[in-house]
Protein backbone atom coordinates (compact mmCIF):
# COMPACT_ATOMS: atom_id res chain seq x y z
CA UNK A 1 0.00 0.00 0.00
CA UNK A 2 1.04 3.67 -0.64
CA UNK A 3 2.24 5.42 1.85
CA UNK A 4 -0.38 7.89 1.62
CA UNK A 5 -3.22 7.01 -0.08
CA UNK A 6 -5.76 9.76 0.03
CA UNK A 7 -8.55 7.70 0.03
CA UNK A 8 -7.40 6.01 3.27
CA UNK A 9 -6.87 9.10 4.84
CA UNK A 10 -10.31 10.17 3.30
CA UNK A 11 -11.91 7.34 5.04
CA UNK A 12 -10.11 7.44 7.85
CA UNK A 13 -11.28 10.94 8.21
CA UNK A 14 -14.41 10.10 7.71
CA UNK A 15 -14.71 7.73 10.52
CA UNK A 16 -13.31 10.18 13.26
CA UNK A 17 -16.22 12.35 11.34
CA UNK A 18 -18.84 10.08 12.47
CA UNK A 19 -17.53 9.76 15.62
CA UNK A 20 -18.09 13.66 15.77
CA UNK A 21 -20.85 15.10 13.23
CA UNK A 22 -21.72 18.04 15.30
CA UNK A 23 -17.85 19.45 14.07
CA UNK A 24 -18.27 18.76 10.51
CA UNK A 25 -21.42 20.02 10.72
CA UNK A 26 -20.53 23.43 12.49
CA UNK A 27 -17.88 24.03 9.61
CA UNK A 28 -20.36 23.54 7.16
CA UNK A 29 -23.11 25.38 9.08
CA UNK A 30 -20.78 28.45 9.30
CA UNK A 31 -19.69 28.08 5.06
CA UNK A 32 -23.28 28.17 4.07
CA UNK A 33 -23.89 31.32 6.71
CA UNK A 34 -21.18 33.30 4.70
CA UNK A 35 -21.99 31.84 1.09
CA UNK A 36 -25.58 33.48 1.53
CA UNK A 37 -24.52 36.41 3.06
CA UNK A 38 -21.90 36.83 0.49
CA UNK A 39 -24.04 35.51 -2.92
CA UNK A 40 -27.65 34.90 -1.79
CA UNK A 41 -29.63 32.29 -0.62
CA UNK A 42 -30.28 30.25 -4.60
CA UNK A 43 -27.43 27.77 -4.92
CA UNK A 44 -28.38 28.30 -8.86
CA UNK A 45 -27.08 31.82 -8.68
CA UNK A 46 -24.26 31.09 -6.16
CA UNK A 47 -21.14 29.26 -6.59
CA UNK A 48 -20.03 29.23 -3.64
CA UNK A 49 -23.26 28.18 -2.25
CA UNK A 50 -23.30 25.19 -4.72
CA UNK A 51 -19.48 24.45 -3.93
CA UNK A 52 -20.91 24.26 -0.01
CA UNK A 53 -23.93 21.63 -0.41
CA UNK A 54 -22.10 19.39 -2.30
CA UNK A 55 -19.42 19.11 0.47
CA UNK A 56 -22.04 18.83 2.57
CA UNK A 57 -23.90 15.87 1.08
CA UNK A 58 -20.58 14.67 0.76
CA UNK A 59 -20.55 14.32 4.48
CA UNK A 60 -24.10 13.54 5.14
CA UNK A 61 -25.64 16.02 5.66
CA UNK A 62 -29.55 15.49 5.61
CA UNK A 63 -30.71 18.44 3.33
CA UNK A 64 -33.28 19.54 5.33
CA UNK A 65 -30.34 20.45 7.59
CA UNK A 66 -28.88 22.16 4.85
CA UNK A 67 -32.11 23.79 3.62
CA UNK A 68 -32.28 25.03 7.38
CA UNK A 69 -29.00 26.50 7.25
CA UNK A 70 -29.53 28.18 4.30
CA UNK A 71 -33.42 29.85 5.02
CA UNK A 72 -31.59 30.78 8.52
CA UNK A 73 -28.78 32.45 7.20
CA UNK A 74 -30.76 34.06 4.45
CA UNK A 75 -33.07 35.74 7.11
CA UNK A 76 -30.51 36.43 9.85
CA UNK A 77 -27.69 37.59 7.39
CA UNK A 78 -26.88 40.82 9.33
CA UNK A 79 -25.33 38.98 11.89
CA UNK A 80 -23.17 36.59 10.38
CA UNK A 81 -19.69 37.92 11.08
CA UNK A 82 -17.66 35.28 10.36
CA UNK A 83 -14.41 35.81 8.12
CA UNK A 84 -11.64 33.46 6.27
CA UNK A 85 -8.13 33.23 8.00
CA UNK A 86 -5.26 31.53 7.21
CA UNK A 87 -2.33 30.59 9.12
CA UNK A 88 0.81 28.91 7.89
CA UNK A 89 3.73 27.27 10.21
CA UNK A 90 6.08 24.57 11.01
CA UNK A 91 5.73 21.05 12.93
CA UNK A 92 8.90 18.77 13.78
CA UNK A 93 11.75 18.37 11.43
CA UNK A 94 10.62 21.31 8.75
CA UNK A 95 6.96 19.88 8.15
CA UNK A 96 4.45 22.34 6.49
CA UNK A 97 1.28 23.11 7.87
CA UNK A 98 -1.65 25.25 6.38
CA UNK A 99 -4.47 26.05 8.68
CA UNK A 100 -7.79 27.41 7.00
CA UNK A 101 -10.52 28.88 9.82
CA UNK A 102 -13.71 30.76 9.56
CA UNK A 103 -14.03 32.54 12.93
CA UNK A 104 -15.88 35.61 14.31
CA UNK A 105 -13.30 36.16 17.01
CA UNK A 106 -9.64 36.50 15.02
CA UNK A 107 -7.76 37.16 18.54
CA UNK A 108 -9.44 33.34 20.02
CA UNK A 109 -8.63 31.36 16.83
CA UNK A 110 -5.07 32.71 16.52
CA UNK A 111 -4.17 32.05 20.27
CA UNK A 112 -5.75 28.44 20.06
CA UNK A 113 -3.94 27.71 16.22
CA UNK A 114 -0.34 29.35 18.02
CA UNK A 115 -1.01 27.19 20.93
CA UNK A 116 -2.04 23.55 18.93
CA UNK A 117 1.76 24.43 16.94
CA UNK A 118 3.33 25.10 20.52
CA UNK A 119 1.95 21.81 22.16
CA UNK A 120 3.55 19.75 18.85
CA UNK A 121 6.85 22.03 19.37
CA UNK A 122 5.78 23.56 15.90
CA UNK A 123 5.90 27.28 15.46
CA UNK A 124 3.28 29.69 13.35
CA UNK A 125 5.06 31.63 10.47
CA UNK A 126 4.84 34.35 8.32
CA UNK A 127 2.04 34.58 5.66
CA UNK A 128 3.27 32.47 2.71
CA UNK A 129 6.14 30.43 4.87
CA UNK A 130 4.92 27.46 3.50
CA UNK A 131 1.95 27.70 1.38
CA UNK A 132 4.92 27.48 -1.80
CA UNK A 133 5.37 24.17 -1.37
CA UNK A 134 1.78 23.39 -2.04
CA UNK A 135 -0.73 23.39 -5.72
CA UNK A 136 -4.01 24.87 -5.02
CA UNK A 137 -5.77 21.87 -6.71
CA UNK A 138 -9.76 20.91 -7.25
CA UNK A 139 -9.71 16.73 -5.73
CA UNK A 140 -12.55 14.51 -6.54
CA UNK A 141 -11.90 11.05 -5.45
CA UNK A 142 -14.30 8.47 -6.60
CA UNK A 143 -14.37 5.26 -4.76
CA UNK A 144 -14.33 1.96 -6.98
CA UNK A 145 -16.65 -0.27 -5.01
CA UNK A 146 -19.32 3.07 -5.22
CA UNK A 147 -18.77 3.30 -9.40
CA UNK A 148 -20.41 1.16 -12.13
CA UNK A 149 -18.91 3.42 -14.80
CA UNK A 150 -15.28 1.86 -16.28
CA UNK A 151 -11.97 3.44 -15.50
CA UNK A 152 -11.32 4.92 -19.49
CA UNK A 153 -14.70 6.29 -19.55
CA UNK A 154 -14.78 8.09 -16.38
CA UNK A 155 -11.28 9.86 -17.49
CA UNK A 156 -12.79 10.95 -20.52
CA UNK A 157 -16.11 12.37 -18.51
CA UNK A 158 -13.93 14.05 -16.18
CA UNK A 159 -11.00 15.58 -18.97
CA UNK A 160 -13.69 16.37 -21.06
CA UNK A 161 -15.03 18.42 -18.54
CA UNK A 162 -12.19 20.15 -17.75
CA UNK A 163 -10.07 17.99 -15.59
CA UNK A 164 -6.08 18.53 -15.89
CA UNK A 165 -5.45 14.65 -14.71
CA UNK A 166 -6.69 11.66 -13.50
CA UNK A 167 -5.07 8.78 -11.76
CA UNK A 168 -6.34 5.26 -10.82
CA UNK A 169 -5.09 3.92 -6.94
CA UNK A 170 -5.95 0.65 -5.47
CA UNK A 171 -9.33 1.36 -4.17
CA UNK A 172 -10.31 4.29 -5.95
CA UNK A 173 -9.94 7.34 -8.71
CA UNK A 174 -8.31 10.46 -8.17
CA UNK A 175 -9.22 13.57 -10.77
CA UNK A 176 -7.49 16.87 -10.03
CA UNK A 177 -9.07 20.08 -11.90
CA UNK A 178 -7.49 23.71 -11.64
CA UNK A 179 -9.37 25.37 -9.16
CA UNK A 180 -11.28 27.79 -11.29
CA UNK A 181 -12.39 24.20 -13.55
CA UNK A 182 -13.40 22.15 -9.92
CA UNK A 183 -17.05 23.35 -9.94
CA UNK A 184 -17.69 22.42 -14.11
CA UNK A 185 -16.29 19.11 -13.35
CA UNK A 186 -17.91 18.33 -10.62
CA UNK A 187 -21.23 19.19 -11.96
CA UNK A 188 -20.48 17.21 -14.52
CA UNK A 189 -20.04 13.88 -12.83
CA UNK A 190 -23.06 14.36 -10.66
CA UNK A 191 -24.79 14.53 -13.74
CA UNK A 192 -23.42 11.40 -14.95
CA UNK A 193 -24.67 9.61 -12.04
CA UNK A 194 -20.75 9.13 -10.59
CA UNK A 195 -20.78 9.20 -6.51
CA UNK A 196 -17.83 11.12 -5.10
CA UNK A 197 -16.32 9.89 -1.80
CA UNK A 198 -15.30 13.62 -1.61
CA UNK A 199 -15.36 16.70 -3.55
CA UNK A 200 -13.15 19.65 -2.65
CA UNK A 201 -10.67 22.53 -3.55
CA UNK A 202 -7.27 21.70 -1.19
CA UNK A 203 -3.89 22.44 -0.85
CA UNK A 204 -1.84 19.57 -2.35
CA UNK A 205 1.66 19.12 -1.15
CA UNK A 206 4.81 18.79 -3.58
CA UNK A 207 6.89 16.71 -2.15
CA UNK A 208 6.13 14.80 1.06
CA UNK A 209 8.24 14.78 4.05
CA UNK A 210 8.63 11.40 6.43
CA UNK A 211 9.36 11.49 10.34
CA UNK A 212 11.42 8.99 11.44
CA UNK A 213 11.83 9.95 14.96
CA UNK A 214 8.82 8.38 17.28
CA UNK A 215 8.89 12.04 19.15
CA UNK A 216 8.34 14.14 15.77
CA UNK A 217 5.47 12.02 15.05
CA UNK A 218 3.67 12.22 18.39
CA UNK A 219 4.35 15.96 18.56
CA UNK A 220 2.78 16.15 14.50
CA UNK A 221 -0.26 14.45 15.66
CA UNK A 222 -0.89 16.27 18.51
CA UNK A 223 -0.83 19.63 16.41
CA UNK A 224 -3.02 18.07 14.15
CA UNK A 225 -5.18 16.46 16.74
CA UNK A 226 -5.47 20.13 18.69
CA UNK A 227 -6.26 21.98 15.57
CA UNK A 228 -8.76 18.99 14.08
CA UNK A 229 -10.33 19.29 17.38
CA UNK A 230 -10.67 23.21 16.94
CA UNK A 231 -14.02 24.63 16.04
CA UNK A 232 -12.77 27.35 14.10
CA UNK A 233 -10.40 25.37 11.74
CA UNK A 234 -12.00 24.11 8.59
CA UNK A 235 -9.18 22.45 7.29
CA UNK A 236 -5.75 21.35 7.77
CA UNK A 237 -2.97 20.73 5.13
CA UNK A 238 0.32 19.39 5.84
CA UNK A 239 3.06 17.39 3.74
CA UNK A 240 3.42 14.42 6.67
CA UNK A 241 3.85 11.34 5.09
CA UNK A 242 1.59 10.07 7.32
CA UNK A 243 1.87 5.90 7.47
CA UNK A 244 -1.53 4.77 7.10
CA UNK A 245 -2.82 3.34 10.23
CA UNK A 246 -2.54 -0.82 10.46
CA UNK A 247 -5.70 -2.46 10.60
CA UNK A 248 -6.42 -4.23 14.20
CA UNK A 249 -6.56 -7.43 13.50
């Protein structure tokens, strides 16, 4: 097996997501607040919006949640105050880490995000300390066992579309799309019927970077554990080569 197979990670993810739906669900409670304040409250007309519901059927959400969220926000917009904020630092041994939040208190997210990189022995840097080693990339990974359509045909459905590449793992498929393309070709294969395990723009690292010392990656996972953990963080990107986790037997 890879060393890093997204899906795995994907899944993995997914699992500690069950264990915890009221986080995923904040996040994506708080993107649909500031997609309708920012673009209305008709998915049809808003991008972002659209981008937003199909993450979060991608993580379950029932959509009369989502149609909640969005007739809430669309009536309450004057008080949605949440904002986008970025911070980029260091874990052990040079590792890059991107954190993306969406906070309405800058001052609480930065303290807890400072603190999670303290607690790993990390350190937050300047704006754009690491984000250069990462491609702004659209991912759709489509999970074999979920897809009736053949490998050749799905590449042409997605490259017609727009993707720039697509690549076949183990378990599943892998299409990357600029990130201006990643709402055309997603679109697209929903309308072809083809089930994505998940959907999203991300930060895609360059190169990877292993830990070999057991104390780097305790002190990696515990930044990434605190800031997982964190309300205000939407996502975290980092270029770990994580080992994937060995199956209990």
């Amino acid at each position: 097996m890879s060393g890093h197979s997204k899906f795995a990670n994907i899944k993995h993810k997914k699992e500690k997501n069950d264990a915890a739906k009221g986080k995923i669900f904040t996040i994506i409670g708080r993107e649909i607040a500031v997609a309708v304040k920012e673009g209305g409250p008709d998915p049809a007309n808003n991008y972002k919006l659209q981008a937003v519901i199909a993450k979060a059927k991608a993580a379950n959400m029932p959509n009369d949640t989502i149609d909640r969220g969005i007739k809430r926000a669309a009536g309450d917009s004057g008080s949605v105050n949440y904002e986008y904020v970025t911070y980029e630092g260091y874990g052990p041994s040079g590792t890059a880490i991107i954190v993306d939040a969406l906070t309405d208190n800058k001052n609480r997210t930065a303290a807890n995000v400072r603190s999670a990189f303290t607690k790993g022995k990390g350190n937050v840097g300047t704006q754009g300390c690491v984000s250069f080693m990462f491609d702004k990339k659209g991912q759709i990974i489509v999970d074999k066992e979920e897809c009736d359509m053949d490998a050749d045909e799905l590449m042409m459905t997605a490259l017609d579309a727009g993707a720039e590449d697509f690549s076949e793992e183990e378990d599943s498929f892998e299409i990357l799309t600029d990130p201006d393309a990643f709402e055309d070709v997603r679109k697209a294969l929903e309308e072809a019927g083809i089930p994505m395990a998940n959907a999203e723009v991300t930060m895609i690292p360059q190169t990877y970077v292993e830990l070999t010392s057991e104390e780097d990656v305790r002190n990696i996972q515990r930044t990434l554990d605190l800031l997982e953990d964190d309300d205000d963080v939407q996502a975290v990107y980092h270029n770990w080569d994580a080992p994937e986790e060995e199956d209990e037997e």
